[in-house]
PDB file of N, CA and C in Angstrom:
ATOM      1  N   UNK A   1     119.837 119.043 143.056  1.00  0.00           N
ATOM      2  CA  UNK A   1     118.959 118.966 141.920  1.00  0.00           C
ATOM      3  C   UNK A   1     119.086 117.577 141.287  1.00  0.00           C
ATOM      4  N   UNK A   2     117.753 117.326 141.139  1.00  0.00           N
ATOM      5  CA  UNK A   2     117.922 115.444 140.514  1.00  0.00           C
ATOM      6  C   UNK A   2     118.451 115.939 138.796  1.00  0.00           C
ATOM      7  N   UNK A   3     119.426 114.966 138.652  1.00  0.00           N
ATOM      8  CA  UNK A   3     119.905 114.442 137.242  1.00  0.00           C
ATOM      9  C   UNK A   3     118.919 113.782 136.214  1.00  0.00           C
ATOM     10  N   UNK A   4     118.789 114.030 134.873  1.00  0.00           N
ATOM     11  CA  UNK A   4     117.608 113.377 134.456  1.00  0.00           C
ATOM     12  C   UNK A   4     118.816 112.834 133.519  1.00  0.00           C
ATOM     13  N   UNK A   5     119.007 111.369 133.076  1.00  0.00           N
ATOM     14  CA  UNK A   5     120.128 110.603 132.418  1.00  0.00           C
ATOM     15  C   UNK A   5     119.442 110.742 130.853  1.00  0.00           C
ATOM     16  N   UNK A   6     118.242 111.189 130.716  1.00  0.00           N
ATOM     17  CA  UNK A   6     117.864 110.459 129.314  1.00  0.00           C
ATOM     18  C   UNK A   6     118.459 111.185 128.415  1.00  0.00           C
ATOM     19  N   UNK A   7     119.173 112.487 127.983  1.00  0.00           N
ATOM     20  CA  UNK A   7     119.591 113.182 127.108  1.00  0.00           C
ATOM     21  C   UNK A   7     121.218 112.316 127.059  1.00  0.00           C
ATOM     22  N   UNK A   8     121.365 111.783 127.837  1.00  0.00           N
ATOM     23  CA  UNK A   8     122.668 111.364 127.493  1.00  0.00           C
ATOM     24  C   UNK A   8     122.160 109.569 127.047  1.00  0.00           C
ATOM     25  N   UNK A   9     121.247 109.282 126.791  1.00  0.00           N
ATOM     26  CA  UNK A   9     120.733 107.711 126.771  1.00  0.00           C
ATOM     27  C   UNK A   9     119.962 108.251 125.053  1.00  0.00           C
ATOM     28  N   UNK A  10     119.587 109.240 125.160  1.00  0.00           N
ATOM     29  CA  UNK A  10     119.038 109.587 123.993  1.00  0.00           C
ATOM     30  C   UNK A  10     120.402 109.479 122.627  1.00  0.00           C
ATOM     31  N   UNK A  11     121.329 110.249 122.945  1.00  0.00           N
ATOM     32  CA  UNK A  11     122.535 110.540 122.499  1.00  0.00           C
ATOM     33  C   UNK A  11     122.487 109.127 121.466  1.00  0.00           C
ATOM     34  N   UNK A  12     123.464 108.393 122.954  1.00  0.00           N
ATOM     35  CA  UNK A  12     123.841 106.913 122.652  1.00  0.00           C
ATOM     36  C   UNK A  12     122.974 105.892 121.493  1.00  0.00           C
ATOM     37  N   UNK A  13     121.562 106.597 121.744  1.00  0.00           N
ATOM     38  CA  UNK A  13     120.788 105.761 120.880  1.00  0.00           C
ATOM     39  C   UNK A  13     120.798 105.781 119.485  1.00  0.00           C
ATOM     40  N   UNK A  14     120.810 107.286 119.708  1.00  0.00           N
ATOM     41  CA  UNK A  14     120.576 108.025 118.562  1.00  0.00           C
ATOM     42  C   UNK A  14     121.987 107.753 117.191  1.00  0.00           C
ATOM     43  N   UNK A  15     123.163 107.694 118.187  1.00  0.00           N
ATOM     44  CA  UNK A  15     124.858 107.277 117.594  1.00  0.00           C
ATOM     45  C   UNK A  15     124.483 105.822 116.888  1.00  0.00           C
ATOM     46  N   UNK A  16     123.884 105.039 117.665  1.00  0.00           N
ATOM     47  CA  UNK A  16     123.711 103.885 117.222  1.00  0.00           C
ATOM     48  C   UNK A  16     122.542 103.636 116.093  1.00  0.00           C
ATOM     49  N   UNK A  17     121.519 103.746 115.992  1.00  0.00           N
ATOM     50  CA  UNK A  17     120.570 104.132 115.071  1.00  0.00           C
ATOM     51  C   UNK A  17     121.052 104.935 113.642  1.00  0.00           C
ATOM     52  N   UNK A  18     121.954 105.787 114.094  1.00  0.00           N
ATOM     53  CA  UNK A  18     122.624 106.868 112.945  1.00  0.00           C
ATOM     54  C   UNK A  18     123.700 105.774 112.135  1.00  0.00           C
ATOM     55  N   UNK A  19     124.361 104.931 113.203  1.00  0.00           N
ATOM     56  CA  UNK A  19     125.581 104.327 112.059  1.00  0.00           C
ATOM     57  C   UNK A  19     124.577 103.377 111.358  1.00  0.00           C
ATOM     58  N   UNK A  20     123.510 102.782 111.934  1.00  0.00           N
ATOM     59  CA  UNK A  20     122.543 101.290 111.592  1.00  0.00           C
ATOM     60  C   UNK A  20     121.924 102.003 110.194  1.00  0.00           C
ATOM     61  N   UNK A  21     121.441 103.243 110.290  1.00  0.00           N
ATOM     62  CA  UNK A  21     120.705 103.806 108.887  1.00  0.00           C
ATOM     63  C   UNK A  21     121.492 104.003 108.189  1.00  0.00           C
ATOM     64  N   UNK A  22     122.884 104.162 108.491  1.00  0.00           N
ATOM     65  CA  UNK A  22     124.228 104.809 106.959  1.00  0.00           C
ATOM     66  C   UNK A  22     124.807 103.996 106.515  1.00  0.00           C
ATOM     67  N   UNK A  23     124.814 102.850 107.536  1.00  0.00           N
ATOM     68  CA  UNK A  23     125.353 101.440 107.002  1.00  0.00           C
ATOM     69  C   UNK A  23     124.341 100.411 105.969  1.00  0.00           C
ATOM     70  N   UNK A  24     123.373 100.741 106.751  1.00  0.00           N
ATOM     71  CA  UNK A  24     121.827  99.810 106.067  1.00  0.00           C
ATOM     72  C   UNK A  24     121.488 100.557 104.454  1.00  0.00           C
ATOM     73  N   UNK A  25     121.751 101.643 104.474  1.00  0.00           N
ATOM     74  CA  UNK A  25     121.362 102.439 103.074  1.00  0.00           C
ATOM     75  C   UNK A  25     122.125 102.046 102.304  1.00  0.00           C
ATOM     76  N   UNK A  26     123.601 101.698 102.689  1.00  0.00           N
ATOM     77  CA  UNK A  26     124.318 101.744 101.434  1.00  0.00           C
ATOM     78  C   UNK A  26     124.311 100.333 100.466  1.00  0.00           C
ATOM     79  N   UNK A  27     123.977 100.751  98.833  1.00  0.00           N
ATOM     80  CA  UNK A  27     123.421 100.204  98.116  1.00  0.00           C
ATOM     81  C   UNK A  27     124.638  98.683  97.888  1.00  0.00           C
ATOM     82  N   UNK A  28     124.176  97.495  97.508  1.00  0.00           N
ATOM     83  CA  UNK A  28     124.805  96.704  97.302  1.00  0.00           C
ATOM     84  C   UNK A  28     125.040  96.648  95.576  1.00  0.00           C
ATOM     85  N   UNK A  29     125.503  94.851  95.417  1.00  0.00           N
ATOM     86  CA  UNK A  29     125.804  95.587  93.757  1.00  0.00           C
ATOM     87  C   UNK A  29     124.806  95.069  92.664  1.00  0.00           C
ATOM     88  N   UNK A  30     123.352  94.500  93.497  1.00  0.00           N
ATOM     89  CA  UNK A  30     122.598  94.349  92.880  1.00  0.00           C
ATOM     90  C   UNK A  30     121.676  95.718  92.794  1.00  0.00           C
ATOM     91  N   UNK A  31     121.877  97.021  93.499  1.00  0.00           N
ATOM     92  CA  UNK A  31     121.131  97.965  93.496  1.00  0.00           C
ATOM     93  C   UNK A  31     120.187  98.314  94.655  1.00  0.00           C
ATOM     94  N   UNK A  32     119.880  97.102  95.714  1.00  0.00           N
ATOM     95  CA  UNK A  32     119.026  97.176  96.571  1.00  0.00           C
ATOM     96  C   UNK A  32     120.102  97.998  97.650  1.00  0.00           C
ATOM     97  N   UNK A  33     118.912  98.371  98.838  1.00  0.00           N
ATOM     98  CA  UNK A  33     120.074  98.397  99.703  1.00  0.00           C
ATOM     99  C   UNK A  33     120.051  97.239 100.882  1.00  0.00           C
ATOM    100  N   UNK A  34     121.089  97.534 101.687  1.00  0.00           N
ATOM    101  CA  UNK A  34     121.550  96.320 102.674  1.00  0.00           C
ATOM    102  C   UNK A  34     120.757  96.049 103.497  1.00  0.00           C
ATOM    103  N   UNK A  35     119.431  97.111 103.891  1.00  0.00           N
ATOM    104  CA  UNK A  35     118.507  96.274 104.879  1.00  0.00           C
ATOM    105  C   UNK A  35     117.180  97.227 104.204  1.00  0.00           C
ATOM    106  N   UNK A  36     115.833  96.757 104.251  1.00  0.00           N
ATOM    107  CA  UNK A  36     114.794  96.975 103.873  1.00  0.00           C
ATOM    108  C   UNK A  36     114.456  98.679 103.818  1.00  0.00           C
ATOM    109  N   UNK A  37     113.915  99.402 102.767  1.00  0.00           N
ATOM    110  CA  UNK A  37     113.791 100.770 103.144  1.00  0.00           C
ATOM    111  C   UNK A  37     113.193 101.116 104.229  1.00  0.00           C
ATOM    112  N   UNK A  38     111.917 100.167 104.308  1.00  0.00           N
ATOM    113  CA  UNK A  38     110.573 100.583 105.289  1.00  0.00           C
ATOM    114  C   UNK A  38     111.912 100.830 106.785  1.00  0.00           C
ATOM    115  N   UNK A  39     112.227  99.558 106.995  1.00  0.00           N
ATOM    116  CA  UNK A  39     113.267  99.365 108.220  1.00  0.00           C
ATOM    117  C   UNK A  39     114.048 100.578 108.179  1.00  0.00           C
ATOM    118  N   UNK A  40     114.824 101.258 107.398  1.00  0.00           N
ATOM    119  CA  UNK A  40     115.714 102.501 107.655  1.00  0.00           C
ATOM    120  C   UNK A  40     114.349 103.675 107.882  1.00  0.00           C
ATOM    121  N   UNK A  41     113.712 103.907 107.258  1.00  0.00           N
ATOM    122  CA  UNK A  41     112.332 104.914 107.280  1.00  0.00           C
ATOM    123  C   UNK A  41     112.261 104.784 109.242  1.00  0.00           C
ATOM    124  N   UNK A  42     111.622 103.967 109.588  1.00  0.00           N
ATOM    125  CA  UNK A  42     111.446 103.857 111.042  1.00  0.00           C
ATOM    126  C   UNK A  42     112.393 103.840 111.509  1.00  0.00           C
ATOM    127  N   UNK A  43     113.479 103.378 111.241  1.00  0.00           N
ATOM    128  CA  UNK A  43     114.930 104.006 112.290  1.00  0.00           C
ATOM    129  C   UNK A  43     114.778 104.929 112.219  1.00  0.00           C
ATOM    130  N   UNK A  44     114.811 105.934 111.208  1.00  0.00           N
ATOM    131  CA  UNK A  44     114.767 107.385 110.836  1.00  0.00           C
ATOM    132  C   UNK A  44     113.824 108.029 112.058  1.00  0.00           C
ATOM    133  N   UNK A  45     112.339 107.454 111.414  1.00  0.00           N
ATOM    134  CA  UNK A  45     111.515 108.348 112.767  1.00  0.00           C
ATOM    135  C   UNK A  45     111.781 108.097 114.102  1.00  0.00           C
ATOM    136  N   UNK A  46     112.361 106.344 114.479  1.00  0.00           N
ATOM    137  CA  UNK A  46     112.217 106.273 115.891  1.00  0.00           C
ATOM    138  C   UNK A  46     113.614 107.136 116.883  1.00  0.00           C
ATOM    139  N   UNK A  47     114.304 107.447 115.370  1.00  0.00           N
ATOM    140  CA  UNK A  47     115.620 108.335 116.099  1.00  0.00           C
ATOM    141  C   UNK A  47     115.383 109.527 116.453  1.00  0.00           C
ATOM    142  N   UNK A  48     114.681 110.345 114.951  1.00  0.00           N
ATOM    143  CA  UNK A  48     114.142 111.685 115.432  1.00  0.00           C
ATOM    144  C   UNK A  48     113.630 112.084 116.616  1.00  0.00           C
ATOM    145  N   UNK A  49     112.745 110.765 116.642  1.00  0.00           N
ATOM    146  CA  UNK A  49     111.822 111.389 118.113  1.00  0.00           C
ATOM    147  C   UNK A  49     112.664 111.284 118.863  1.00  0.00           C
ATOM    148  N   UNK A  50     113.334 110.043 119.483  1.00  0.00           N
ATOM    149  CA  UNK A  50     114.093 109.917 120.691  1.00  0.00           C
ATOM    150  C   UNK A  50     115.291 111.184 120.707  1.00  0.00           C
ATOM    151  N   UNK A  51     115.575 111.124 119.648  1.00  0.00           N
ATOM    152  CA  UNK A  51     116.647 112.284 119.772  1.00  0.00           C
ATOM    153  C   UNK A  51     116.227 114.046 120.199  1.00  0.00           C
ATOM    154  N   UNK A  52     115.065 114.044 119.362  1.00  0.00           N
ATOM    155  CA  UNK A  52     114.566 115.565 119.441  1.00  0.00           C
ATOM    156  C   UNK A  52     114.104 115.371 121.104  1.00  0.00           C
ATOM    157  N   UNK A  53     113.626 114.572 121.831  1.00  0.00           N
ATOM    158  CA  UNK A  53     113.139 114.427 122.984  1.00  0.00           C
ATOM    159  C   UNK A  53     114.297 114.762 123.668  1.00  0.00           C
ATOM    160  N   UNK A  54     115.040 113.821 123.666  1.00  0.00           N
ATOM    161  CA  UNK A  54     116.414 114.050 124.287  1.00  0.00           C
ATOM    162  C   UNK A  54     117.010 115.291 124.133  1.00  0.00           C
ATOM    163  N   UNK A  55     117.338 116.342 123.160  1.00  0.00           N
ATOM    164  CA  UNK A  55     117.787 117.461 123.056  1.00  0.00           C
ATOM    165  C   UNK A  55     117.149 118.458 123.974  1.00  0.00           C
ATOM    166  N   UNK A  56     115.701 118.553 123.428  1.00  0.00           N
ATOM    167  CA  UNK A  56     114.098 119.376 124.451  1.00  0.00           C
ATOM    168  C   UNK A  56     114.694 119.409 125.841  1.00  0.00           C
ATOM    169  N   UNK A  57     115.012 117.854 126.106  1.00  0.00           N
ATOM    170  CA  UNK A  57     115.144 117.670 127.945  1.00  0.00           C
ATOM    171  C   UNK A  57     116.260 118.202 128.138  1.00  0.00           C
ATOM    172  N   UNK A  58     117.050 118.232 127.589  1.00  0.00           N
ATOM    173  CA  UNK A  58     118.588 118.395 127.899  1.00  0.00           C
ATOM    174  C   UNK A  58     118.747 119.832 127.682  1.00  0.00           C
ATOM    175  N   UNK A  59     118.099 120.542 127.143  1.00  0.00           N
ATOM    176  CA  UNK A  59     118.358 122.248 126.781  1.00  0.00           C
ATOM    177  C   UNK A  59     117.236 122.588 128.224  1.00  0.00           C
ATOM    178  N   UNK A  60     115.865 122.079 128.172  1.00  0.00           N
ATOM    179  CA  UNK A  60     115.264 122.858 129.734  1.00  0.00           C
ATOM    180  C   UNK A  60     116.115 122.160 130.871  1.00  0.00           C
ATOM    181  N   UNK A  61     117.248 121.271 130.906  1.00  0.00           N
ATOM    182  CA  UNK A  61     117.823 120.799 132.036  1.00  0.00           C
ATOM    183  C   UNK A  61     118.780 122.184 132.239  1.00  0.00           C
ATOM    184  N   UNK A  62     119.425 122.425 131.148  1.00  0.00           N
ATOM    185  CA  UNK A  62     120.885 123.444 130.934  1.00  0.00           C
ATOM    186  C   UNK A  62     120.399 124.502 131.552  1.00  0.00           C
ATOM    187  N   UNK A  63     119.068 124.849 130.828  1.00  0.00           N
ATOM    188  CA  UNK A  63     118.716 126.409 131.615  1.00  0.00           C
ATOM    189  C   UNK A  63     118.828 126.552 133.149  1.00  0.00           C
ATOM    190  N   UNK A  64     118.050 125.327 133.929  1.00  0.00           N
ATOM    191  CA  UNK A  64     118.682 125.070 135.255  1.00  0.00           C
ATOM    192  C   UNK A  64     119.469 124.904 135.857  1.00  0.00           C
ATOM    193  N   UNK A  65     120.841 123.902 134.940  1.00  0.00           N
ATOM    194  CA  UNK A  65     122.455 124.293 135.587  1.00  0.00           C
ATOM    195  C   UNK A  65     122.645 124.779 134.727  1.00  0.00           C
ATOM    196  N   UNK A  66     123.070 125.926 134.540  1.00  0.00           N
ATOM    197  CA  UNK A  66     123.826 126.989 134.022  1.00  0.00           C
ATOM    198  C   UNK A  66     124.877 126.614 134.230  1.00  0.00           C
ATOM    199  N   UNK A  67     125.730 126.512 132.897  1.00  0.00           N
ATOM    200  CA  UNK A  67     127.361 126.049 132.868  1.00  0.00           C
ATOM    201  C   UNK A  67     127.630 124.822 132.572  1.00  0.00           C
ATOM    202  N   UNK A  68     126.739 123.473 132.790  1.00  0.00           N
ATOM    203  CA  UNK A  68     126.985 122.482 132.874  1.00  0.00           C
ATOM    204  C   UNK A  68     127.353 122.319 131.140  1.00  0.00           C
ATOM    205  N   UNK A  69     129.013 122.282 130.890  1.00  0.00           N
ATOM    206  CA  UNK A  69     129.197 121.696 129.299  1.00  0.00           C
ATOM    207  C   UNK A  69     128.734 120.439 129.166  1.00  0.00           C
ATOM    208  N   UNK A  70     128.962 119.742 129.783  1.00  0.00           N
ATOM    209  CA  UNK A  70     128.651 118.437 129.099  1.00  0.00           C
ATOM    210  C   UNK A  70     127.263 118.088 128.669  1.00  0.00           C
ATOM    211  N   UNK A  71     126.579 118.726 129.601  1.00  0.00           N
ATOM    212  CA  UNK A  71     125.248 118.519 129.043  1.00  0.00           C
ATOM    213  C   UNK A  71     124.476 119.303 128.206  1.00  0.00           C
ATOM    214  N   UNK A  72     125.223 120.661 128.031  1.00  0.00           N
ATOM    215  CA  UNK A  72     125.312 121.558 127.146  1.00  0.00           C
ATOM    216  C   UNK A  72     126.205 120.488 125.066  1.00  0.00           C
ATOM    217  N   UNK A  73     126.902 119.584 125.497  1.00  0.00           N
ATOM    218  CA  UNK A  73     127.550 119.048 124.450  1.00  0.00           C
ATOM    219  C   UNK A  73     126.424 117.721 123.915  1.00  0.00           C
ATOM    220  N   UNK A  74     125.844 117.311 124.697  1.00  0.00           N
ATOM    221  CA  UNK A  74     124.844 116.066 124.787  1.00  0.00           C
ATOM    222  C   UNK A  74     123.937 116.571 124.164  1.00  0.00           C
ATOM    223  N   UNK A  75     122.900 117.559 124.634  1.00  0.00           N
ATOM    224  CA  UNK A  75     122.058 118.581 123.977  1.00  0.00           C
ATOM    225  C   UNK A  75     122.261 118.888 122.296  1.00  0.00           C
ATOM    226  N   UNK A  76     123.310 119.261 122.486  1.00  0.00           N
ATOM    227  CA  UNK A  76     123.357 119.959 120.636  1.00  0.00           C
ATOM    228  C   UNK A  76     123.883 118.502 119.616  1.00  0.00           C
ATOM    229  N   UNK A  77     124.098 117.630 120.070  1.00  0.00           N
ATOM    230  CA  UNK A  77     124.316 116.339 120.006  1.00  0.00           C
ATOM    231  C   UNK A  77     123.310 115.717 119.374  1.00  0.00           C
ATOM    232  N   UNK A  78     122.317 116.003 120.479  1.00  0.00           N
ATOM    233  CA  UNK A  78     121.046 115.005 120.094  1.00  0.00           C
ATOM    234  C   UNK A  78     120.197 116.152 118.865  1.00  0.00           C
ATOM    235  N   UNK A  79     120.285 117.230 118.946  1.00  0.00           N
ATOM    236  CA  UNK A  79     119.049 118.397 118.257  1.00  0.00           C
ATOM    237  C   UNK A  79     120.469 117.776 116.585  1.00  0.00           C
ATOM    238  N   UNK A  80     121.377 117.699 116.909  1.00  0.00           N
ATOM    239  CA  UNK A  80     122.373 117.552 115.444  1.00  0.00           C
ATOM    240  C   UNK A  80     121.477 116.237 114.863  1.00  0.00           C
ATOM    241  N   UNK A  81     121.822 115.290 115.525  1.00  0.00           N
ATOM    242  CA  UNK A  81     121.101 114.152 114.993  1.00  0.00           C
ATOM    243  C   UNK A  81     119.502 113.863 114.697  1.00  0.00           C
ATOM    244  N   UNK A  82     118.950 114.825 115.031  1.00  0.00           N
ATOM    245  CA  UNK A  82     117.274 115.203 115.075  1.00  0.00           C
ATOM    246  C   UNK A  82     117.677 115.398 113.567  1.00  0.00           C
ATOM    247  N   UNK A  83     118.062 116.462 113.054  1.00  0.00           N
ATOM    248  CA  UNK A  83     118.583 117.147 112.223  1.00  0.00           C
ATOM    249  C   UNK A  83     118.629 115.833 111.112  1.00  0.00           C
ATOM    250  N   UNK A  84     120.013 115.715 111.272  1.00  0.00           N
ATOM    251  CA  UNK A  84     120.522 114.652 110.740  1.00  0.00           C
ATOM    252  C   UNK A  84     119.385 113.370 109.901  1.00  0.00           C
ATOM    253  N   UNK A  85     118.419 112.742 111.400  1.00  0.00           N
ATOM    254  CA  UNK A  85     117.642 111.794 110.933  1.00  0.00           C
ATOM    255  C   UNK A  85     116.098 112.290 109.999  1.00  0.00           C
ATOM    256  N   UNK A  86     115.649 114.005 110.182  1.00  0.00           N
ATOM    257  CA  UNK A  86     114.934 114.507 108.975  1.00  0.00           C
ATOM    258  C   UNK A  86     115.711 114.206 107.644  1.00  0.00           C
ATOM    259  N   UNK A  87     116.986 114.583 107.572  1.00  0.00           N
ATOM    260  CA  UNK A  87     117.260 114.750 106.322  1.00  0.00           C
ATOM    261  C   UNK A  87     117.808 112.905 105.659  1.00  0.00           C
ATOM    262  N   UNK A  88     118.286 112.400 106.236  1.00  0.00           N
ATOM    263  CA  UNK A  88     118.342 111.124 106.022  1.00  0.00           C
ATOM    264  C   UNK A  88     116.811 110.518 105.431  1.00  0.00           C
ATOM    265  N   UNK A  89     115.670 110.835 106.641  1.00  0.00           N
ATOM    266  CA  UNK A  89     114.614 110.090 106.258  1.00  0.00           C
ATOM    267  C   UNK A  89     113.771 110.911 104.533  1.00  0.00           C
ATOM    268  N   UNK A  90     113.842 111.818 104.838  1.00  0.00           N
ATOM    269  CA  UNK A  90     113.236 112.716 103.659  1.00  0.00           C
ATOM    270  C   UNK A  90     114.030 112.057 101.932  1.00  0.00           C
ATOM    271  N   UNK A  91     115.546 111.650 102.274  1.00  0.00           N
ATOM    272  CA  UNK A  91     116.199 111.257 101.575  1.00  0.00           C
ATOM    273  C   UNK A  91     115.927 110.012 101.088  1.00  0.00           C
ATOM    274  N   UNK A  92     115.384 109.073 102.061  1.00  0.00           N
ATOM    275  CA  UNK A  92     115.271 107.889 101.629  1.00  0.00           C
ATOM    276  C   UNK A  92     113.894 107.890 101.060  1.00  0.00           C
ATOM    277  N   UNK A  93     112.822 108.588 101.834  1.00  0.00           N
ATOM    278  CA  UNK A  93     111.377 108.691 101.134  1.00  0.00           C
ATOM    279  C   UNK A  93     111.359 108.950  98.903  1.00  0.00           C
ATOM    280  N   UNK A  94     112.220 110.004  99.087  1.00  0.00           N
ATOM    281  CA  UNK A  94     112.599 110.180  97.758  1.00  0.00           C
ATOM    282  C   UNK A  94     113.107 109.759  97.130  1.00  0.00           C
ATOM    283  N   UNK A  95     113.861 108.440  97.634  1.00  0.00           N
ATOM    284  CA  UNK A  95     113.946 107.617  96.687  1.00  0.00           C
ATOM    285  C   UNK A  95     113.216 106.015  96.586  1.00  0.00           C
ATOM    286  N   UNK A  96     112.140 106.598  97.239  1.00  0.00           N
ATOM    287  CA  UNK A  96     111.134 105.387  97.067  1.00  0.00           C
ATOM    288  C   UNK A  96     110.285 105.849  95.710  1.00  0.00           C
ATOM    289  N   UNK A  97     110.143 107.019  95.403  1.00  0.00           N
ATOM    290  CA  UNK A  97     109.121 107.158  94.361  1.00  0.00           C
ATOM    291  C   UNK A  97     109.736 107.424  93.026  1.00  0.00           C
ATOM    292  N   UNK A  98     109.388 107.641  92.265  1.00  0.00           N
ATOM    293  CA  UNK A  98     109.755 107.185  90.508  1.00  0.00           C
ATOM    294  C   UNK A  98     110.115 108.396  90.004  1.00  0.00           C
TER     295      UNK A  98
END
């Protein structure tokens, strides 16, 4: 059975994107934060997607190997950080408005 790598490429992205938005949000001591909102907003969505994609593939991969943990761990990985980058982005939207 062919291997499909992207749930584990999704992951990685998604790890990286996740520290770039928690690091970038946090406020400096003039009040702004450390990198542009719009810029964390689109990390936000471009993670969701890649991530929720990555989870999708990686859960109809599992159903086919049955048993496989690791990709069973990659999977709930990426659907965590799906997760994760709604509530981050919803977070930052709300504090764009008054």
């Amino acid at each position: 059975m062919k291997k499909n790598p992207f749930p584990g490429i999704a992951l990685t992205l998604g790890i990286v994107l996740s520290m770039l938005t928690l690091f970038g949000s946090t406020p400096m001591e003039n009040g702004n934060t450390r990198l542009p909102v719009l810029m964390l907003l689109l990390a936000c969505e471009f993670g969701f997607i890649v991530t929720l994609v990555g989870g999708i593939m990686g859960f109809n991969q599992l159903r086919k190997q049955a048993g496989n943990r690791a990709l069973a761990a990659i999977s709930t990985g990426c659907t965590l950080l799906a997760i994760n980058f709604v509530y981050l982005g919803l977070q930052l939207w709300s504090a764009l408005s008054p």
